[in-house]
PDB file of N, CA and C in Angstrom:
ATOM      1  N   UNK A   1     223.966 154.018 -65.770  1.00  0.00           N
ATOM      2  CA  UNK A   1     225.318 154.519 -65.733  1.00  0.00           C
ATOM      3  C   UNK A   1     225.735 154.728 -64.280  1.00  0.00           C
ATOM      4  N   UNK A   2     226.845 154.480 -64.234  1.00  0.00           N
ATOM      5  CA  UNK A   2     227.630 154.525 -62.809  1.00  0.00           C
ATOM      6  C   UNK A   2     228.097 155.676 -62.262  1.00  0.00           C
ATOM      7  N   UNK A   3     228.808 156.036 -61.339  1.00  0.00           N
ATOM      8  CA  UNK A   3     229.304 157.052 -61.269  1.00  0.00           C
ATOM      9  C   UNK A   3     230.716 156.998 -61.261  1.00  0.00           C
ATOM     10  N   UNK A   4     231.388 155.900 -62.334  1.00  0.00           N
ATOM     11  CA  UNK A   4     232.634 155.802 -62.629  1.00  0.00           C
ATOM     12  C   UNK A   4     232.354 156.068 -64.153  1.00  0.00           C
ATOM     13  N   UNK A   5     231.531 155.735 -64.237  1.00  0.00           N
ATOM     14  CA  UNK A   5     231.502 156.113 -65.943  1.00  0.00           C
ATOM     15  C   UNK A   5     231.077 157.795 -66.605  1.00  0.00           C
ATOM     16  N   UNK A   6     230.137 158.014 -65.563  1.00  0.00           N
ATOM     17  CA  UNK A   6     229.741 159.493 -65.661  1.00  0.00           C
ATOM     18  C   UNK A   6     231.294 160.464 -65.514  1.00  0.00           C
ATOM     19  N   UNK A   7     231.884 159.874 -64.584  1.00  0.00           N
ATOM     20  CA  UNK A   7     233.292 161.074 -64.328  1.00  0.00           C
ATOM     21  C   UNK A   7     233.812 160.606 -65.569  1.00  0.00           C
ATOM     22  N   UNK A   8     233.952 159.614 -66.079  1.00  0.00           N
ATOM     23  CA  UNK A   8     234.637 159.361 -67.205  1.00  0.00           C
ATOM     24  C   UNK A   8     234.085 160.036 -68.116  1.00  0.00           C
ATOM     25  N   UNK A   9     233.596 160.630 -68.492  1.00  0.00           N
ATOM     26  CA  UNK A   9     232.289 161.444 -69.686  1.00  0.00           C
ATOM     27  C   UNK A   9     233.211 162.854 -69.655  1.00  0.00           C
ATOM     28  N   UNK A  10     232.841 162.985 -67.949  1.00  0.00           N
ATOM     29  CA  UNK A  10     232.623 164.318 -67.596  1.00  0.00           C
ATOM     30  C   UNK A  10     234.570 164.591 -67.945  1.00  0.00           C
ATOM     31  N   UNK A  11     235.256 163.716 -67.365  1.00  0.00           N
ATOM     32  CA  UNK A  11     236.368 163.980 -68.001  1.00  0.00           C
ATOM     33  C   UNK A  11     236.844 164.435 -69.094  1.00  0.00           C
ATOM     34  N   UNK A  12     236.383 163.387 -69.948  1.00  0.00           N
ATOM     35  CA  UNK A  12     236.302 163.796 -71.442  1.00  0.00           C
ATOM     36  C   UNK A  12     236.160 165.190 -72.182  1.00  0.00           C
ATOM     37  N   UNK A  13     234.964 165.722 -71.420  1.00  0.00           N
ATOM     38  CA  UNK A  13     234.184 166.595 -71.864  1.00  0.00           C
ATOM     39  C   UNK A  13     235.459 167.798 -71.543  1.00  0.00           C
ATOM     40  N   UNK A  14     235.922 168.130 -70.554  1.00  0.00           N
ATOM     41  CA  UNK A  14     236.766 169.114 -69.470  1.00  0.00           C
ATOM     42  C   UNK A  14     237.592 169.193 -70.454  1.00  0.00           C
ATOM     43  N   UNK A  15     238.331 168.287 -70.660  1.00  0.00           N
ATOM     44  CA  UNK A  15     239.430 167.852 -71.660  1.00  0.00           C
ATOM     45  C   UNK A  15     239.042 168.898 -72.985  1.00  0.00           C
ATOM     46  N   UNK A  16     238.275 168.469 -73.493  1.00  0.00           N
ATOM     47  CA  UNK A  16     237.765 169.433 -74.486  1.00  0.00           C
ATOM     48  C   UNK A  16     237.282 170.726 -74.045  1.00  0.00           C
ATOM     49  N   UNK A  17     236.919 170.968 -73.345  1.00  0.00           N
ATOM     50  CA  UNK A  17     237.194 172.582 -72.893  1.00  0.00           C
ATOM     51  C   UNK A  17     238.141 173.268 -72.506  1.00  0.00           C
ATOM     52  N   UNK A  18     238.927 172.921 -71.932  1.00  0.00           N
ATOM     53  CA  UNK A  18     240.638 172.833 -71.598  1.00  0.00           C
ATOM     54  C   UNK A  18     241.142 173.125 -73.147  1.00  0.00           C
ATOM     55  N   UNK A  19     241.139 172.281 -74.081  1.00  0.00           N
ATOM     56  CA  UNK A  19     241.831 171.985 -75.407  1.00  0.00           C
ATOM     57  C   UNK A  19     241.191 173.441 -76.378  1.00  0.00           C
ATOM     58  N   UNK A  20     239.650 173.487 -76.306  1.00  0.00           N
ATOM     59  CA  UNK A  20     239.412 174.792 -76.732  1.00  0.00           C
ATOM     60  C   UNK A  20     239.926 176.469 -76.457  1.00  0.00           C
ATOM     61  N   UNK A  21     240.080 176.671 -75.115  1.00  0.00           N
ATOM     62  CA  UNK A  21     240.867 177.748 -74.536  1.00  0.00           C
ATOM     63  C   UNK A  21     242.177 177.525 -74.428  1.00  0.00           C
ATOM     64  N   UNK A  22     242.727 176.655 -74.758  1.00  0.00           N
ATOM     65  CA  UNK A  22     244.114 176.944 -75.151  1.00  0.00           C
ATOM     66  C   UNK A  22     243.951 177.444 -76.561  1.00  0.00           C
ATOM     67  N   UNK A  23     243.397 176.727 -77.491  1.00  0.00           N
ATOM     68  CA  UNK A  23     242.945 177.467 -78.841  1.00  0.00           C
ATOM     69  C   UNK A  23     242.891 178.761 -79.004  1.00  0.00           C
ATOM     70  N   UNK A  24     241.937 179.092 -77.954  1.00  0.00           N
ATOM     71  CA  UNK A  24     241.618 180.665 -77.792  1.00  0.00           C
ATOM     72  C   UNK A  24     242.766 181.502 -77.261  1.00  0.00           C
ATOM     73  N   UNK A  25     243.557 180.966 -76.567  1.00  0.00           N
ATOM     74  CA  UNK A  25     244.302 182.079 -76.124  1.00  0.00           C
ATOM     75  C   UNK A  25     245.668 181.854 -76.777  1.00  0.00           C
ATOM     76  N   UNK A  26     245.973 180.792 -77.470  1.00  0.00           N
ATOM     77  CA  UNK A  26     246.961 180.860 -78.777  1.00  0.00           C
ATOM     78  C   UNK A  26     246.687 182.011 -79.777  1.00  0.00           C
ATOM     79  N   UNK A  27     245.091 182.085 -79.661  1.00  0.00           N
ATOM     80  CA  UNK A  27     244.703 182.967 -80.666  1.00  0.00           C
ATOM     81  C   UNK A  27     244.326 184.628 -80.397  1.00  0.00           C
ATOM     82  N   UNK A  28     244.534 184.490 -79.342  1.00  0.00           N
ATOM     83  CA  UNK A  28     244.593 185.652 -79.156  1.00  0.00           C
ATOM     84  C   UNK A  28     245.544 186.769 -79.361  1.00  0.00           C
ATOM     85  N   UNK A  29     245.569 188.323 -79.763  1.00  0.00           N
ATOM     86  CA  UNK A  29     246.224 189.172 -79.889  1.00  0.00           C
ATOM     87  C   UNK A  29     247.094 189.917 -78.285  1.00  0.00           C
ATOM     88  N   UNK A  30     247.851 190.511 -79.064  1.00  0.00           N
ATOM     89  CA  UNK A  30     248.340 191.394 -77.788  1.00  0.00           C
ATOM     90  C   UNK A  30     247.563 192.067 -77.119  1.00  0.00           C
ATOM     91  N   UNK A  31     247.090 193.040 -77.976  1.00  0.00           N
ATOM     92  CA  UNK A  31     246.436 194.050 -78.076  1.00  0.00           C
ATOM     93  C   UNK A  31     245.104 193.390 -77.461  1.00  0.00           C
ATOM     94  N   UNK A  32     244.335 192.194 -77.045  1.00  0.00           N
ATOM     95  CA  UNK A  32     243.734 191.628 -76.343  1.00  0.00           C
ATOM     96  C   UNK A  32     244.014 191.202 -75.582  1.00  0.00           C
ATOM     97  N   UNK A  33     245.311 190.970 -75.024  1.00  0.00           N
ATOM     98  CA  UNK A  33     245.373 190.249 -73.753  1.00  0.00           C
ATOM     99  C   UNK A  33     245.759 191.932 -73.128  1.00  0.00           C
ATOM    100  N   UNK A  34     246.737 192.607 -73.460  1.00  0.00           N
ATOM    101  CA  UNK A  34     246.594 194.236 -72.422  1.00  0.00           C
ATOM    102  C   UNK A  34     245.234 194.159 -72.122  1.00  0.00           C
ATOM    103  N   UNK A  35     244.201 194.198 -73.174  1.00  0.00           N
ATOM    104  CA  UNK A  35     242.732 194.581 -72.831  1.00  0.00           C
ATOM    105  C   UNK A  35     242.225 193.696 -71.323  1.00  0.00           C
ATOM    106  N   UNK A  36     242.355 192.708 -71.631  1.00  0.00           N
ATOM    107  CA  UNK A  36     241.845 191.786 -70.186  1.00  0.00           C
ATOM    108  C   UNK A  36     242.685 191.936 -69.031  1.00  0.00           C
ATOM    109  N   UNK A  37     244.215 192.599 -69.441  1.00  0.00           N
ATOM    110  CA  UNK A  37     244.905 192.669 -68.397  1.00  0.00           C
ATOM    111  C   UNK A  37     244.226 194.013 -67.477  1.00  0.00           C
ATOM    112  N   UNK A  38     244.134 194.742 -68.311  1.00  0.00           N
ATOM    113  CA  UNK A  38     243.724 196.410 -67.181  1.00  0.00           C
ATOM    114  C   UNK A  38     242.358 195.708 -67.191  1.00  0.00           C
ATOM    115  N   UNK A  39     241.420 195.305 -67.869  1.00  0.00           N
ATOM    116  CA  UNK A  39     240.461 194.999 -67.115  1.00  0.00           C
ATOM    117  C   UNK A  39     240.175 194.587 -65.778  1.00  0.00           C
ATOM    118  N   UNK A  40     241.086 193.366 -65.738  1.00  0.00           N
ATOM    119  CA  UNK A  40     241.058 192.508 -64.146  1.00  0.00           C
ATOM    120  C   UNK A  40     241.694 193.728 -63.215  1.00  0.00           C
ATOM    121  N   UNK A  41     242.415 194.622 -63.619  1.00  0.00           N
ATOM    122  CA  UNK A  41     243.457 195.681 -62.568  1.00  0.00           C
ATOM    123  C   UNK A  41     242.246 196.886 -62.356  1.00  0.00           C
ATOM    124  N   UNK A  42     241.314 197.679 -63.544  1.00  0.00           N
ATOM    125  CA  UNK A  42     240.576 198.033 -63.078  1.00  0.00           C
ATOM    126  C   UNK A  42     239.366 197.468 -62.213  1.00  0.00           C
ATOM    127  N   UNK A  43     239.047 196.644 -62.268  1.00  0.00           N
ATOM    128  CA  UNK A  43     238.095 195.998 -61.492  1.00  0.00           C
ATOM    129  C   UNK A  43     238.611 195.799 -60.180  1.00  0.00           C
ATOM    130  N   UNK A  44     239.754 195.189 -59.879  1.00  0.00           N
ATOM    131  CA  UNK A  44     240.256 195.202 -58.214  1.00  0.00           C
ATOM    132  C   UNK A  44     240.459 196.233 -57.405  1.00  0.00           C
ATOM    133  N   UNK A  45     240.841 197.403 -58.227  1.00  0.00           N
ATOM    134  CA  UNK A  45     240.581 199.204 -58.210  1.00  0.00           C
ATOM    135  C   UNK A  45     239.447 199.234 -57.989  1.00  0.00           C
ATOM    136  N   UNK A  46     238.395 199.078 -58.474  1.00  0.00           N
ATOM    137  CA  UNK A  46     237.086 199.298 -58.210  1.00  0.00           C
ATOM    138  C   UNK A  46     236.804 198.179 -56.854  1.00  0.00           C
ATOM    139  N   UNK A  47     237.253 197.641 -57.087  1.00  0.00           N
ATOM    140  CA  UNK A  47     236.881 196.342 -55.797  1.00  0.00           C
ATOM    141  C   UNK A  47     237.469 196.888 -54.206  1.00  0.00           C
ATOM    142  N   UNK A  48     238.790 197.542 -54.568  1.00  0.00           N
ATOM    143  CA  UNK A  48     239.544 197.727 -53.525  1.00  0.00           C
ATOM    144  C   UNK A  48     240.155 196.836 -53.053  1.00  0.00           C
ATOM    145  N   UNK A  49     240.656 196.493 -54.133  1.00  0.00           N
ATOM    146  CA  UNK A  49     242.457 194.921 -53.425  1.00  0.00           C
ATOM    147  C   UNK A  49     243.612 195.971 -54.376  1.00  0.00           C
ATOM    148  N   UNK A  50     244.424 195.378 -53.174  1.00  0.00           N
ATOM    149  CA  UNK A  50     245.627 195.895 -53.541  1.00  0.00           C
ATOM    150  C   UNK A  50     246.828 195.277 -53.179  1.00  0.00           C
ATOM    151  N   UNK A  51     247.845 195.096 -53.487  1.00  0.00           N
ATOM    152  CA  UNK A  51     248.829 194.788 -53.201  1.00  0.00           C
ATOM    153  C   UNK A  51     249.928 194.965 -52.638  1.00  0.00           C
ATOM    154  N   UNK A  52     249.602 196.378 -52.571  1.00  0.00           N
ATOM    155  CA  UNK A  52     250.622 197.729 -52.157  1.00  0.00           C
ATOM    156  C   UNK A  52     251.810 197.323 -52.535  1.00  0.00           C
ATOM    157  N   UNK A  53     252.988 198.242 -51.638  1.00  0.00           N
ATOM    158  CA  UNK A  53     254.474 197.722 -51.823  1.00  0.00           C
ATOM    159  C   UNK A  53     254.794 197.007 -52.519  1.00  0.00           C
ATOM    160  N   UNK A  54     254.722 196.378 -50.508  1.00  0.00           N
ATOM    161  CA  UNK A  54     255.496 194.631 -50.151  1.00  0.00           C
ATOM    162  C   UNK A  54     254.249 193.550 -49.370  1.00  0.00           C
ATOM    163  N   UNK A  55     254.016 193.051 -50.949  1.00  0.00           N
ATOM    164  CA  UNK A  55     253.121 191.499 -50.060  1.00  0.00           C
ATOM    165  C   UNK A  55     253.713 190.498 -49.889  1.00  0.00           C
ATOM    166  N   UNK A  56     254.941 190.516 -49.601  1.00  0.00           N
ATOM    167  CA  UNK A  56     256.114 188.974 -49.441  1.00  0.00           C
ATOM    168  C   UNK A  56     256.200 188.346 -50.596  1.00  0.00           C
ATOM    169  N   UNK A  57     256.225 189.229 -52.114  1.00  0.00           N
ATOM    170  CA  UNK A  57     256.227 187.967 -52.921  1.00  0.00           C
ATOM    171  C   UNK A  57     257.548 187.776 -53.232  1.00  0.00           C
ATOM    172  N   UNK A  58     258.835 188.948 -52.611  1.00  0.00           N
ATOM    173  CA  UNK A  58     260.157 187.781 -52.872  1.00  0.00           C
ATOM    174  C   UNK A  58     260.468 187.144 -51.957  1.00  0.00           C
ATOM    175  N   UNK A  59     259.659 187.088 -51.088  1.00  0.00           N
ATOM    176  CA  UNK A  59     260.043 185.964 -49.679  1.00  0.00           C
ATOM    177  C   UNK A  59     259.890 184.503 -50.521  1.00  0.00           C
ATOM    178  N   UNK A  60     258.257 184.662 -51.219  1.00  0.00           N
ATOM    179  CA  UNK A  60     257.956 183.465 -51.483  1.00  0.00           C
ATOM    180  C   UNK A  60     259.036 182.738 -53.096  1.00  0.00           C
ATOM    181  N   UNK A  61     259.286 183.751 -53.775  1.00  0.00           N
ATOM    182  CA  UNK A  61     259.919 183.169 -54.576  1.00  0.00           C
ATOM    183  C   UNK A  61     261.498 182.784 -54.008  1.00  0.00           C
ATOM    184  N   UNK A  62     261.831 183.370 -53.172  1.00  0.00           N
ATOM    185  CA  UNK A  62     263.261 182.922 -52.681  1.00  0.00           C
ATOM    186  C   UNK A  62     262.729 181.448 -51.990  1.00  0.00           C
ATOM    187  N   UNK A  63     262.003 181.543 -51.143  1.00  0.00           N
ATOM    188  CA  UNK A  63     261.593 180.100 -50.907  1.00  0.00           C
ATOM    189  C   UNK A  63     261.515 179.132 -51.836  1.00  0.00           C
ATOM    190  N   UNK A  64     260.902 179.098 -52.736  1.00  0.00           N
ATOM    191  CA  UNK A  64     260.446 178.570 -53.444  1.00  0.00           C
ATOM    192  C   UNK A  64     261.967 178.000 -54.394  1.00  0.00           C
ATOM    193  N   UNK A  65     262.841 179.230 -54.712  1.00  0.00           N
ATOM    194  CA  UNK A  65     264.467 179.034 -55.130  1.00  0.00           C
ATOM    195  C   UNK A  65     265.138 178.163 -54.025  1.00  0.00           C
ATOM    196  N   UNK A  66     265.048 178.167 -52.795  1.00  0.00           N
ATOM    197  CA  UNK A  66     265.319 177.200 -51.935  1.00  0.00           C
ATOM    198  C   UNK A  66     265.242 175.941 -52.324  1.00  0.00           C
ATOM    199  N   UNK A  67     264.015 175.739 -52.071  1.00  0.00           N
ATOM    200  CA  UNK A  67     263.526 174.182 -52.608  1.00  0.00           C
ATOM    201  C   UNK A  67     263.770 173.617 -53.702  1.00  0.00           C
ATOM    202  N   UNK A  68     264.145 174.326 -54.306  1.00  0.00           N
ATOM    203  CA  UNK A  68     264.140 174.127 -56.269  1.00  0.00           C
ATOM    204  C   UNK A  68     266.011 173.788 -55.916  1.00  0.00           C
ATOM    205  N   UNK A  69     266.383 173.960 -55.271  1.00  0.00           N
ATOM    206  CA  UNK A  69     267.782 174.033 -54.902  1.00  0.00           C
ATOM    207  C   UNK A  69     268.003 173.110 -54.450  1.00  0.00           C
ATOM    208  N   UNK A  70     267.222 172.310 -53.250  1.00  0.00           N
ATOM    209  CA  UNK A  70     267.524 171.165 -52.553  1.00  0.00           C
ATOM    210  C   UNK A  70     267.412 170.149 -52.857  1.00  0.00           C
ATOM    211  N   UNK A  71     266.022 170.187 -53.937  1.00  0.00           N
ATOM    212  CA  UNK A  71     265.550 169.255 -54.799  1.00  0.00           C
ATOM    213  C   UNK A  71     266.472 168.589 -55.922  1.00  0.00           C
ATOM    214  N   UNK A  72     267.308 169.632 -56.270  1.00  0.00           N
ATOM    215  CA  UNK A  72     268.113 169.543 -57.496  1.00  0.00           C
ATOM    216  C   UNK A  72     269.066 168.382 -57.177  1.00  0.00           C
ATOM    217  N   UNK A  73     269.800 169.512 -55.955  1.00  0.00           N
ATOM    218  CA  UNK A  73     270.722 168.727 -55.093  1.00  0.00           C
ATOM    219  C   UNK A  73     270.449 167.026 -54.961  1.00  0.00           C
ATOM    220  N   UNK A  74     269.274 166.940 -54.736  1.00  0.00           N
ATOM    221  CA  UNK A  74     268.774 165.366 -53.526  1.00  0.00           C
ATOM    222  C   UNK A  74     268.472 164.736 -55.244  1.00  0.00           C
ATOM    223  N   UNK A  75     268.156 164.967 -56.507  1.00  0.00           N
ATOM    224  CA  UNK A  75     267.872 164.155 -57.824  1.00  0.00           C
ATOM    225  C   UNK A  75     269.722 164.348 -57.863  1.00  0.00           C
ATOM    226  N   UNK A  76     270.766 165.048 -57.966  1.00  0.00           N
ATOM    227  CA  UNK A  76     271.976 164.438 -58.122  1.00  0.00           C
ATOM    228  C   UNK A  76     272.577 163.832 -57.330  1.00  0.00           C
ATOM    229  N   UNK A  77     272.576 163.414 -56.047  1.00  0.00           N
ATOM    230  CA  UNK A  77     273.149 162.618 -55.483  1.00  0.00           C
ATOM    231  C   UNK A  77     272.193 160.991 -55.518  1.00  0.00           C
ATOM    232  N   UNK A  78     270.728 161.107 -55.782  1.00  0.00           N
ATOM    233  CA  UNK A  78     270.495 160.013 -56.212  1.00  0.00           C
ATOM    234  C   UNK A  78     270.406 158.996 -57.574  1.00  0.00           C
ATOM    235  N   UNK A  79     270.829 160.465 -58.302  1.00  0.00           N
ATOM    236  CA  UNK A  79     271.486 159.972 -59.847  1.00  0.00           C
ATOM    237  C   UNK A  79     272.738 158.907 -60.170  1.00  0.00           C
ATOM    238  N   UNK A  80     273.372 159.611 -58.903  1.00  0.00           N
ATOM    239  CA  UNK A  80     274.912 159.102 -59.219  1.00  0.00           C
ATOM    240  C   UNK A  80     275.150 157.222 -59.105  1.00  0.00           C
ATOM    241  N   UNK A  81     275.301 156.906 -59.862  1.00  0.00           N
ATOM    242  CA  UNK A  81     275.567 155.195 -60.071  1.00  0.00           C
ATOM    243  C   UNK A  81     276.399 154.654 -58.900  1.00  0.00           C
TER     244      UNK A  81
END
């Protein structure tokens, strides 16, 4: 076996693990995902990360609204016939 055919396997395989945890987390409850949510929040508490305040995250989403803006813009003017 090659190592074009092995990634091809290994692809496969991902694929199906991918396809299973979406399963799982279709299937999951509310009342389980809060649970994993304070989990990961207590643990970074315990870790000591924080986020405080202001970590620039409406800088980045206004950026991000920028681009989503220009983009729009530059697919309608190359739409136009």
């Amino acid at each position: 076996m090659n190592a074009e055919e092995i990634r091809y396997h290994l692809r496969g395989r991902w694929k199906a693990v991918e396809e299973i945890e979406r399963q799982e987390l279709r299937a999951s409850t509310i009342q389980q995902n809060w649970k994993k949510l304070n989990e990961i929040m207590i643990r970074a508490k315990l870790l000591g990360l924080s986020r405080n305040d202001d970590d620039g995250e409406m800088e980045v989403f206004l950026r991000w609204a920028k681009l989503k803006e220009k983009y729009e813009a530059s697919r309608r003017t190359t739409d136009i016939p």
